[in-house]
N, C-alpha and C. Protein backbone atom coordinates (compact mmCIF):
# COMPACT_ATOMS: atom_id res chain seq x y z
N UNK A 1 -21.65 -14.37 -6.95
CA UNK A 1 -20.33 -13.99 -6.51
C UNK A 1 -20.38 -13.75 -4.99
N UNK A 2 -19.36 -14.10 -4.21
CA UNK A 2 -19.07 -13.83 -2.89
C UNK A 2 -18.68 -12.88 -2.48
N UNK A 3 -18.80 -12.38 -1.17
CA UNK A 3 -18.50 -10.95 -0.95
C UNK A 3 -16.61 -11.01 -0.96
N UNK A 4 -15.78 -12.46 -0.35
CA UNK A 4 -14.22 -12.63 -0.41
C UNK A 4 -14.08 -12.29 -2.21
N UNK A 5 -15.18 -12.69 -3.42
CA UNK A 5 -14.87 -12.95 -4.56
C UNK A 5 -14.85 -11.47 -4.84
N UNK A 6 -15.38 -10.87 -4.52
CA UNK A 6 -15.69 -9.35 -5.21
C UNK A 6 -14.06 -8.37 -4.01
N UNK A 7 -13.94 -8.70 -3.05
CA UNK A 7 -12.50 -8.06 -2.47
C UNK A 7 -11.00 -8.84 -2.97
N UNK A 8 -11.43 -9.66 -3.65
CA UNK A 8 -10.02 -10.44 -4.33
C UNK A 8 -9.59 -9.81 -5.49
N UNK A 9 -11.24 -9.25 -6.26
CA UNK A 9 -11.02 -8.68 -7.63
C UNK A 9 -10.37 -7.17 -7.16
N UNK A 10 -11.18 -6.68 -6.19
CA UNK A 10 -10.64 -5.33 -6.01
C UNK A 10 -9.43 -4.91 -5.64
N UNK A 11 -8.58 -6.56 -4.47
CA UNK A 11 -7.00 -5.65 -4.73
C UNK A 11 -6.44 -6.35 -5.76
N UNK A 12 -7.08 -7.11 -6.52
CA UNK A 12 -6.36 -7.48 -7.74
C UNK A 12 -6.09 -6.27 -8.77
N UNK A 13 -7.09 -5.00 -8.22
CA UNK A 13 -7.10 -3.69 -9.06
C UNK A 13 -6.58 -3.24 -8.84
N UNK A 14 -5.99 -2.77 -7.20
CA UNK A 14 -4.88 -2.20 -6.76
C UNK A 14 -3.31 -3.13 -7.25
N UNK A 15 -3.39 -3.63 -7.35
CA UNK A 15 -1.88 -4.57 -8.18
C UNK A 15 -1.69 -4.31 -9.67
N UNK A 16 -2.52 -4.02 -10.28
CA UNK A 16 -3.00 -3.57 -11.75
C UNK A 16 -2.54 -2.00 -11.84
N UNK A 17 -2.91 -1.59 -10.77
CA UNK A 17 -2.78 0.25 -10.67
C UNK A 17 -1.12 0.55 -10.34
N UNK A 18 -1.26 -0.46 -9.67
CA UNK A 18 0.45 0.21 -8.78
C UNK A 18 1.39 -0.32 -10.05
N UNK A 19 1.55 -1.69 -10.74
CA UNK A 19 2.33 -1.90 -11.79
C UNK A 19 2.03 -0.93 -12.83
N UNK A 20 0.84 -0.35 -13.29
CA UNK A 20 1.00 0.57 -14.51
C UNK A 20 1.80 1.78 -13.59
N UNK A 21 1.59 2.56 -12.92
CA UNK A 21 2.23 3.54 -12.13
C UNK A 21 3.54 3.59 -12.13
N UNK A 22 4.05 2.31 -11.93
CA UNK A 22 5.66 1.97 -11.43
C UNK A 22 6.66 1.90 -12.87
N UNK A 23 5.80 1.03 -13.61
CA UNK A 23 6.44 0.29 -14.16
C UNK A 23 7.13 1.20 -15.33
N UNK A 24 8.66 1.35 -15.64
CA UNK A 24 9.11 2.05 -16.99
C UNK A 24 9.79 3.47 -16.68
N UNK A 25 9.36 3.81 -14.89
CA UNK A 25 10.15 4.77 -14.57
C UNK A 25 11.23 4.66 -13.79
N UNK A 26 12.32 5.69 -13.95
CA UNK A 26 13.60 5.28 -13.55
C UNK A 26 13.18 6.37 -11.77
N UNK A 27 14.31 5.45 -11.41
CA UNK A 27 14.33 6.41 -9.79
C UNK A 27 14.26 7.90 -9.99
N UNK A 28 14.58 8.19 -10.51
CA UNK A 28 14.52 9.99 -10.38
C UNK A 28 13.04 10.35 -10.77
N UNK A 29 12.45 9.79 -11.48
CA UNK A 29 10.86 10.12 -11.48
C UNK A 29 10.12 9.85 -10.31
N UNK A 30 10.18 8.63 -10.15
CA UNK A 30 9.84 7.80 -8.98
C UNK A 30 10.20 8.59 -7.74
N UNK A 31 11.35 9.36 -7.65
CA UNK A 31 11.53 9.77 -6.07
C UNK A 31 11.29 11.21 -6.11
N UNK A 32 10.68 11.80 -7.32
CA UNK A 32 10.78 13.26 -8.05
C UNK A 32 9.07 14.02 -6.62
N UNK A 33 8.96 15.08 -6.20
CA UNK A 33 8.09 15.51 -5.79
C UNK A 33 8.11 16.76 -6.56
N UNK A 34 6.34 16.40 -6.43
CA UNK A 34 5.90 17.77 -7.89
C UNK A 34 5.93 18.89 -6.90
N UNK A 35 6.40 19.35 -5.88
CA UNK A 35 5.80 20.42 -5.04
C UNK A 35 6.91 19.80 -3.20
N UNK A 36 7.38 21.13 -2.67
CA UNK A 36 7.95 20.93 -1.14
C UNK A 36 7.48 19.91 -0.23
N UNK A 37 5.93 20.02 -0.57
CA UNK A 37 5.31 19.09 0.75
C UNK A 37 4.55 18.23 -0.39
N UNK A 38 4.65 17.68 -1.42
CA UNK A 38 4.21 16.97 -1.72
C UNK A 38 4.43 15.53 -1.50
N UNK A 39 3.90 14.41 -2.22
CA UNK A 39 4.38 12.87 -2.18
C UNK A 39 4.66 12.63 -3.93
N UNK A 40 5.82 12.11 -3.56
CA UNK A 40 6.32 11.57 -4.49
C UNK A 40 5.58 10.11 -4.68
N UNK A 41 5.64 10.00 -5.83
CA UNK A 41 5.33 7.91 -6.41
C UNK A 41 5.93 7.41 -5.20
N UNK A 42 7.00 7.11 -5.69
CA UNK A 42 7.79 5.79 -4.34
C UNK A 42 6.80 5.86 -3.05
N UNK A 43 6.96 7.19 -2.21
CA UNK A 43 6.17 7.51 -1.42
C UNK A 43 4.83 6.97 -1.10
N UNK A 44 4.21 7.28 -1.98
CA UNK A 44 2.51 6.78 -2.33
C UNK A 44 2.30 5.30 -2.44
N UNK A 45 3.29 4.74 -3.48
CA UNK A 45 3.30 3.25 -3.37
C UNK A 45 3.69 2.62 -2.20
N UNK A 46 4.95 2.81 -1.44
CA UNK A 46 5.55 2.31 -0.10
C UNK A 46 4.09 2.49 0.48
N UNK A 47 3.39 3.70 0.63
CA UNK A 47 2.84 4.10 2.12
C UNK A 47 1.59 2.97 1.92
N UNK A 48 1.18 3.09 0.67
CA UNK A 48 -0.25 2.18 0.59
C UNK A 48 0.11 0.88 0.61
N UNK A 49 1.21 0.31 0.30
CA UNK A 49 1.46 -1.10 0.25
C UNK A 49 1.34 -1.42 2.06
N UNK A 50 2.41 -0.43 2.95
CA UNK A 50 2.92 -0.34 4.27
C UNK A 50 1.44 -0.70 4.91
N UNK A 51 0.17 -0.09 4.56
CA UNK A 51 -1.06 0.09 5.12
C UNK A 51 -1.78 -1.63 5.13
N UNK A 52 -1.87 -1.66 3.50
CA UNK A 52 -2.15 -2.97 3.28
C UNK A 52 -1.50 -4.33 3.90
N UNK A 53 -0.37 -3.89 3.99
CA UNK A 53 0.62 -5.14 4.70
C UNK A 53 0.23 -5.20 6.53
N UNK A 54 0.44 -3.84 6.79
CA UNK A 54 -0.08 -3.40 8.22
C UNK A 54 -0.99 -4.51 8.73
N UNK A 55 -2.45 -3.51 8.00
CA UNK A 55 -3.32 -3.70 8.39
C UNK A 55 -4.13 -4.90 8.53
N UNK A 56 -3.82 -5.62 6.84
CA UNK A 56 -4.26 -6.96 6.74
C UNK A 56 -3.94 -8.31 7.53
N UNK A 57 -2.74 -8.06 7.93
CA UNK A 57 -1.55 -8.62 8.89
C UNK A 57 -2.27 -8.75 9.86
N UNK A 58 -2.44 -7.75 10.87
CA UNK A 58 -2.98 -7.64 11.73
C UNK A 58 -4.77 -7.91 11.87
N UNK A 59 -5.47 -7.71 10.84
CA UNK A 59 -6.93 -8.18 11.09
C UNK A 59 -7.01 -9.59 11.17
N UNK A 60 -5.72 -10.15 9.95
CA UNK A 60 -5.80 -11.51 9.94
C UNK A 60 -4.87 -12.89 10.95
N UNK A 61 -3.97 -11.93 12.14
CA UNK A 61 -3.46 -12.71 13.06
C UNK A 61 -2.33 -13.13 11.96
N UNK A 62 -1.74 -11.98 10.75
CA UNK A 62 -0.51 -12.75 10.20
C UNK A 62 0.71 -11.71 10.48
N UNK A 63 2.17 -12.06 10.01
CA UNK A 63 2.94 -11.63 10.49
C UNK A 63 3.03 -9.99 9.46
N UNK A 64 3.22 -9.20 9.42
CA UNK A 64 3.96 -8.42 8.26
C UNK A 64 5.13 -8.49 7.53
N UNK A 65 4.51 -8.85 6.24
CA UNK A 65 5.78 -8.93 5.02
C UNK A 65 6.59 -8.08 5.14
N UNK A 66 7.02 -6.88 5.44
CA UNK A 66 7.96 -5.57 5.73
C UNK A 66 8.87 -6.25 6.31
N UNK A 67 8.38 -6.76 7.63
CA UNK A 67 9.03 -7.61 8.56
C UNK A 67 9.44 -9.08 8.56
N UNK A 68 8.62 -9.61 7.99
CA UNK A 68 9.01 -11.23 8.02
C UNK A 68 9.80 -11.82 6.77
N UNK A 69 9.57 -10.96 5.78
CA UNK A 69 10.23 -11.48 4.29
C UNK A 69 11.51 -10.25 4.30
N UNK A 70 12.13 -9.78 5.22
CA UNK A 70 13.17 -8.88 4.92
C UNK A 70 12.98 -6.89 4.18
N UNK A 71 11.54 -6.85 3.92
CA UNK A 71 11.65 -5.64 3.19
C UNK A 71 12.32 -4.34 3.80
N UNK A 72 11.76 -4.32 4.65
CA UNK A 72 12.75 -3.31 5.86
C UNK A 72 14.03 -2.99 5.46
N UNK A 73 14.74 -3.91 5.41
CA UNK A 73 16.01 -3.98 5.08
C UNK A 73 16.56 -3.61 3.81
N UNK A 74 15.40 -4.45 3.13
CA UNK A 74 16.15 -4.27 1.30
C UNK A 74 15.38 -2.59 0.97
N UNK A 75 14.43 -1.67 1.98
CA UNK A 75 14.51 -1.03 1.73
C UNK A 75 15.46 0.25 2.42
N UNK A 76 15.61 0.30 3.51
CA UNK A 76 16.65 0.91 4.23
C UNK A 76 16.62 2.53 4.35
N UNK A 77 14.91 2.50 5.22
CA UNK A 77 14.82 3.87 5.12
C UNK A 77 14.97 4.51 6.55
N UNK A 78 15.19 3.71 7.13
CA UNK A 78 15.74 4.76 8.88
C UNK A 78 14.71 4.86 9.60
N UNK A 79 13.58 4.41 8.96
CA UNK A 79 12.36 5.10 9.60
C UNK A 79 12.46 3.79 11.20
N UNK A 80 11.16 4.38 12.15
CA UNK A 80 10.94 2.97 12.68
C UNK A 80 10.01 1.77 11.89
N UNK A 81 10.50 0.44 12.48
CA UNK A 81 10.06 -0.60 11.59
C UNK A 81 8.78 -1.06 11.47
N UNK A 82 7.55 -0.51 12.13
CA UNK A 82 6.52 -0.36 11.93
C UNK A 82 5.94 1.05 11.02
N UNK A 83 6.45 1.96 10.85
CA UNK A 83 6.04 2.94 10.44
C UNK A 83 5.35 2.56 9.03
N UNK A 84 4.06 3.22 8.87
CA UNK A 84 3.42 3.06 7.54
C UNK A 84 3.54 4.26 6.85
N UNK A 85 3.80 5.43 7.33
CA UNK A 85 3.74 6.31 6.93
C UNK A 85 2.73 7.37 7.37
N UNK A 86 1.73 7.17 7.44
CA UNK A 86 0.84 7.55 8.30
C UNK A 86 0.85 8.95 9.20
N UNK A 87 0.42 10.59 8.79
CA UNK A 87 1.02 11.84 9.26
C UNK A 87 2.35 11.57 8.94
N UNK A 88 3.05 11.44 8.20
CA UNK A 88 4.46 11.77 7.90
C UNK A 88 4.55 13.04 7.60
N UNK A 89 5.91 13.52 8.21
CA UNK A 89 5.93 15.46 8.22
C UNK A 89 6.47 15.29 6.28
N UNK A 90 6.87 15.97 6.00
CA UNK A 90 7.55 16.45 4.75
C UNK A 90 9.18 15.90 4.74
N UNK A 91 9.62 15.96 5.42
CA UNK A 91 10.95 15.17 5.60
C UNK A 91 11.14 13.72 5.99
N UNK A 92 9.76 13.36 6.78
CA UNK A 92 9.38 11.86 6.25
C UNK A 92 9.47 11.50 5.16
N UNK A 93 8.44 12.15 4.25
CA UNK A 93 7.85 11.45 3.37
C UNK A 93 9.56 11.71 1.87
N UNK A 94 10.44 12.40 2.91
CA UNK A 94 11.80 13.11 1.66
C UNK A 94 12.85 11.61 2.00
N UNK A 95 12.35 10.78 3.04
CA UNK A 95 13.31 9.21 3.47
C UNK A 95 12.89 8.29 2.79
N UNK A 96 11.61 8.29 2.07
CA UNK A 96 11.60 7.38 1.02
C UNK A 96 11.51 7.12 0.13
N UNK A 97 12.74 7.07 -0.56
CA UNK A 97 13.42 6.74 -2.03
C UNK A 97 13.89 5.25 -2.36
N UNK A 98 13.96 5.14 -3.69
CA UNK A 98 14.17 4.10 -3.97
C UNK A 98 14.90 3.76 -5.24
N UNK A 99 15.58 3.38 -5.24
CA UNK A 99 16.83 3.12 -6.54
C UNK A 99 16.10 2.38 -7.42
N UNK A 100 15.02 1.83 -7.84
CA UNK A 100 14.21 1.02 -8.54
C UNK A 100 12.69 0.82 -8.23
N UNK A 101 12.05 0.77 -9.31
CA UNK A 101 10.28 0.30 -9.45
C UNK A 101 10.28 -1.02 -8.92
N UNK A 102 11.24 -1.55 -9.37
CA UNK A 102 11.24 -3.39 -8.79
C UNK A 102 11.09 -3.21 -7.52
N UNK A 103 11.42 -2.70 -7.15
CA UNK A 103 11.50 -2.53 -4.88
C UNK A 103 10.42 -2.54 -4.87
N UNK A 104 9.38 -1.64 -5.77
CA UNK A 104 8.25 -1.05 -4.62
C UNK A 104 7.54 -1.81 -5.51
N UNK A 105 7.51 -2.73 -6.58
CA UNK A 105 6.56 -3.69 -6.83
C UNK A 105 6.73 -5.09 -6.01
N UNK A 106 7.92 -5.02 -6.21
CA UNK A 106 8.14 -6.23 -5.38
C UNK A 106 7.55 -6.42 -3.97
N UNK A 107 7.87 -5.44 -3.51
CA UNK A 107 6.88 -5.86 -2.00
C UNK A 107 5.54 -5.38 -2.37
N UNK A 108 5.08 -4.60 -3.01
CA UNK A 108 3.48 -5.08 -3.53
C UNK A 108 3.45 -6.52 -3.86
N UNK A 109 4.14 -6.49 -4.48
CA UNK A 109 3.80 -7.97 -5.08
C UNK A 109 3.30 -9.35 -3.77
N UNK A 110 4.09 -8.99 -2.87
CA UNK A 110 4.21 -9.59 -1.71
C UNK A 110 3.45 -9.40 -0.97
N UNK A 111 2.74 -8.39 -0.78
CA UNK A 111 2.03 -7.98 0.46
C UNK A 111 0.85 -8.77 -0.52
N UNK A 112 0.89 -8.84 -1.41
CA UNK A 112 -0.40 -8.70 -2.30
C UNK A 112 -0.97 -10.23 -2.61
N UNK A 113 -0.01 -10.97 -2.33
CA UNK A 113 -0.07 -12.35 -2.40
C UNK A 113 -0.11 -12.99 -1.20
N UNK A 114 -0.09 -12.43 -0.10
CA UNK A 114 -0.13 -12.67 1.45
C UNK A 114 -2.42 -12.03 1.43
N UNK A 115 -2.03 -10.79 1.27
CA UNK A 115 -3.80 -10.59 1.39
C UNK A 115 -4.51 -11.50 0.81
N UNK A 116 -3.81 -12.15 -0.54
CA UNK A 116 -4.88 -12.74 -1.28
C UNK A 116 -5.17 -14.31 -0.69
N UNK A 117 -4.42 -14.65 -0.07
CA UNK A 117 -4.01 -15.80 0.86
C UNK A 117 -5.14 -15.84 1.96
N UNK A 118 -5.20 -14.98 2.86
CA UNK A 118 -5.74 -14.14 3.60
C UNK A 118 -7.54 -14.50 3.31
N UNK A 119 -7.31 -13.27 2.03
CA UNK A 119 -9.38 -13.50 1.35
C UNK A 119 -9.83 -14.85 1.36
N UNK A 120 -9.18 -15.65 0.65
CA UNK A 120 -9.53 -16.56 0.18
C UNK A 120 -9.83 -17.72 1.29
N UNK A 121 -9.29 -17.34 2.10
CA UNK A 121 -9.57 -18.37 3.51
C UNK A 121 -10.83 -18.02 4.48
N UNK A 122 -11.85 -16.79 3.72
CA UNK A 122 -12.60 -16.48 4.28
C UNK A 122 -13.94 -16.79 4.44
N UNK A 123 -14.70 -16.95 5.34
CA UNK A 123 -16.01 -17.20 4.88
C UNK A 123 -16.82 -15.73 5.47
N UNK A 124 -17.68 -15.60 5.24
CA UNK A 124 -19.32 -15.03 5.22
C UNK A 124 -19.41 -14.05 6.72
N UNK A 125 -19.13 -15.30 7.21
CA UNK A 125 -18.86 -15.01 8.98
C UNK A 125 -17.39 -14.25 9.56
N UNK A 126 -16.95 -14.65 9.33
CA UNK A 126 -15.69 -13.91 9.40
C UNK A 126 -15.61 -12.26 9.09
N UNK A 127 -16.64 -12.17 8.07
CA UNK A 127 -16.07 -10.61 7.91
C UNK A 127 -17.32 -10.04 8.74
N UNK A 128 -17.82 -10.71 9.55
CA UNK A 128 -18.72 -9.70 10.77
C UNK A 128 -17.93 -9.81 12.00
N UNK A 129 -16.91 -10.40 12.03
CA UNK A 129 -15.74 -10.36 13.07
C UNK A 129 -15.15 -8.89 13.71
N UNK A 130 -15.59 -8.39 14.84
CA UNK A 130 -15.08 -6.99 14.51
C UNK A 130 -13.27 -7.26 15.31
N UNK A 131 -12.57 -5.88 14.27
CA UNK A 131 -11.34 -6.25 14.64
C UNK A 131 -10.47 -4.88 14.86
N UNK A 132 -11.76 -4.11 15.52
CA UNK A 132 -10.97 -2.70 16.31
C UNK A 132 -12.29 -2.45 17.03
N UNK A 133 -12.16 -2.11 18.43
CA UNK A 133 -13.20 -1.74 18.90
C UNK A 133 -13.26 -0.28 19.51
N UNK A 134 -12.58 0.56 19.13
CA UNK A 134 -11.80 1.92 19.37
C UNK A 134 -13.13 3.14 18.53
N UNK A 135 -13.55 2.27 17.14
CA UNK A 135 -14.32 3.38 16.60
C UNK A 135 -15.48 2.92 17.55
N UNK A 136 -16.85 3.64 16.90
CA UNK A 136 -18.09 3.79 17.50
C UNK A 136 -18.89 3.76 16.05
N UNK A 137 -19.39 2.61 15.19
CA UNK A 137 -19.35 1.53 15.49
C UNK A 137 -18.12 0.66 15.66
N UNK A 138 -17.97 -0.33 16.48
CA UNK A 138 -16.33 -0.88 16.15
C UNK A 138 -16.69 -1.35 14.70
N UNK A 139 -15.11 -1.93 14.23
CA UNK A 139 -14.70 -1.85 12.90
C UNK A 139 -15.08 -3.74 12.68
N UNK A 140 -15.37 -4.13 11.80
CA UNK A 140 -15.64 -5.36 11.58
C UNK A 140 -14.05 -5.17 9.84
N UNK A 141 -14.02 -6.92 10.54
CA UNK A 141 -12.95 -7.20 9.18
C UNK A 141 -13.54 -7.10 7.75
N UNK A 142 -14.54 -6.80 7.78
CA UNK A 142 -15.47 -6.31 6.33
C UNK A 142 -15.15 -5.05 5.87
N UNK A 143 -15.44 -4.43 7.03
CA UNK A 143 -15.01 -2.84 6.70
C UNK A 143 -13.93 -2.31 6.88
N UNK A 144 -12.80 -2.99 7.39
CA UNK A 144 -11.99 -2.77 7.62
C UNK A 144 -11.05 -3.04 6.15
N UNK A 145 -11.21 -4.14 5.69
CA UNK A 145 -11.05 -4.87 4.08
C UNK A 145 -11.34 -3.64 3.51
N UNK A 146 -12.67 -3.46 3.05
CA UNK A 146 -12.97 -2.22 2.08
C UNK A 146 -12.13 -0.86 2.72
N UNK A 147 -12.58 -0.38 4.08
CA UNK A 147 -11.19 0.47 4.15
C UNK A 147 -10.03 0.55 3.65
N UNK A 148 -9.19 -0.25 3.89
CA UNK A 148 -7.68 -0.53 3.10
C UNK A 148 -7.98 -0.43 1.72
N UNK A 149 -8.88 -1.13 1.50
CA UNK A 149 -9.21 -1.03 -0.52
C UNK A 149 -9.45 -0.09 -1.14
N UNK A 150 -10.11 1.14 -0.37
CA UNK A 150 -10.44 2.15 -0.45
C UNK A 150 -9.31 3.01 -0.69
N UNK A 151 -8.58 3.28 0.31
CA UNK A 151 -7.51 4.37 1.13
C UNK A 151 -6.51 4.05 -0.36
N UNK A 152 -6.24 2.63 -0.25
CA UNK A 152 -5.12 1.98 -1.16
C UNK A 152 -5.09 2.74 -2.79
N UNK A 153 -6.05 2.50 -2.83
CA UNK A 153 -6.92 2.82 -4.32
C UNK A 153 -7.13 4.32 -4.35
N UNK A 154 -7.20 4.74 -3.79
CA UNK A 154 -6.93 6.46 -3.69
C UNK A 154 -5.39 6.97 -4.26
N UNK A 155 -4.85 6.30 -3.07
CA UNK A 155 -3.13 6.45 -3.21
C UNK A 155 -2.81 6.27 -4.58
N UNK A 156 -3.36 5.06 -5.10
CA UNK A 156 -2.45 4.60 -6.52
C UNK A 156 -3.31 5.74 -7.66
N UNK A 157 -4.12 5.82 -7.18
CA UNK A 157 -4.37 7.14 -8.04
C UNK A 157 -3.96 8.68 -7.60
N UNK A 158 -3.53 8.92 -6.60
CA UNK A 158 -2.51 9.88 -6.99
C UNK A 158 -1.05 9.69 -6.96
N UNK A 159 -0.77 8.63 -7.06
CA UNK A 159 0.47 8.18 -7.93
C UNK A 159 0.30 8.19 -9.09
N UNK A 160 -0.80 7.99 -9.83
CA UNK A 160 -0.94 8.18 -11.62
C UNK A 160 -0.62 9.39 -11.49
N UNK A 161 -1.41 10.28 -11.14
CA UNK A 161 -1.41 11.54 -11.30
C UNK A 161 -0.46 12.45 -11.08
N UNK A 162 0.71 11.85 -10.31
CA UNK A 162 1.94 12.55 -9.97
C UNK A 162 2.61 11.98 -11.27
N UNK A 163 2.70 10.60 -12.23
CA UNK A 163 3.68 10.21 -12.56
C UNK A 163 2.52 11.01 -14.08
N UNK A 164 1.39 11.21 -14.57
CA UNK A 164 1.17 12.37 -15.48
C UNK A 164 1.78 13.89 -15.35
N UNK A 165 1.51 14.30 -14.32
CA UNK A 165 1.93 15.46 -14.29
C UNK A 165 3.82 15.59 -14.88
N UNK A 166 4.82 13.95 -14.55
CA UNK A 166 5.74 14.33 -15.01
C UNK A 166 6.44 13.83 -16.29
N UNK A 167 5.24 13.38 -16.77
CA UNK A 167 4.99 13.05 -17.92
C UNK A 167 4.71 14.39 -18.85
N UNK A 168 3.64 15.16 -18.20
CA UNK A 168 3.53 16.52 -19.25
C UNK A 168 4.45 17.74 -18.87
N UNK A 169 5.41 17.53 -18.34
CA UNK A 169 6.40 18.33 -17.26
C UNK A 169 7.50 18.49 -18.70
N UNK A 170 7.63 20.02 -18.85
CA UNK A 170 8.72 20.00 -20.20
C UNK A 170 10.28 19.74 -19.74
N UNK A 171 10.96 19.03 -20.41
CA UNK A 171 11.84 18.43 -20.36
C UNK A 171 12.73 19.51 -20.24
């Protein structure tokens, strides 16, 4: 197996995570925060998709789906149009809602089929490419990949965990 073969499977896991998460809840769950400063689902999904789309975009010289396929729009949160979310105060993170699971799969879906586009065009060499030179070591598109996969995969697990908690939440 290749090292592109083994990061194809892994956000193929993050696409797996975010549809069980999403899928079957109505907006009021979805935009529900268990706590003042907490993150809601929608929240968690937007922000990790926003990262993935970001970031991958940019390691790979492509445009962002947010931006180039309209999501911005069809989501219509005021924010600025780069924003990933990223330190969002509490009233940030209270601007993004969403009238439907379809929204926030859908541009998963998208971002997710753009990365995979992305992997697959990769070779060996490429991911010793470094593509931030700001840290100390700079960041190579290897680690930068598993970063996002990482961070991403965090998120969608505490999106399970928000959408359990309102699952065992008495009615």
């Amino acid at each position: 197996m290749h090292a592109k073969d083994i990061l194809v499977d892994g956000y193929g896991r993050i696409r797996e995570e975010v549809h069980a998460v999403v899928d079957g809840l109505p907006a009021e769950r979805l935009n529900a925060r268990p706590g003042t400063g907490a993150n809601s689902i929608a929240w968690l999904v937007w922000h990790l998709t926003r990262v993935q789309d970001d970031h991958v975009a940019d390691a790979s010289g492509l445009g962002q789906v947010w931006l180039s396929q309209g999501w911005e729009e069809r989501f219509g949160l005021g924010l600025k149009r780069h924003d990933t979310g990223y330190g969002h105060s509490p009233a940030q993170v209270a601007k993004v809602r969403v009238d439907s699971g379809e929204l926030l799969t859908g541009y998963y879906d998208a971002v997710h089929e753009q990365t995979l586009k992305a992997l697959r065009q990769l070779s060996a060499k490429d991911l010793e490419r470094v593509v931030d030179e700001r840290w100390d070591p700079p960041v190579t598109l290897g680690v930068r990949l598993v970063s996002v996969l990482s961070d991403d995969l965090q998120h969608v697990g505490q999106a399970a965990y928000v959408r359990g908690l309102s699952e065992s939440a008495p009615s």
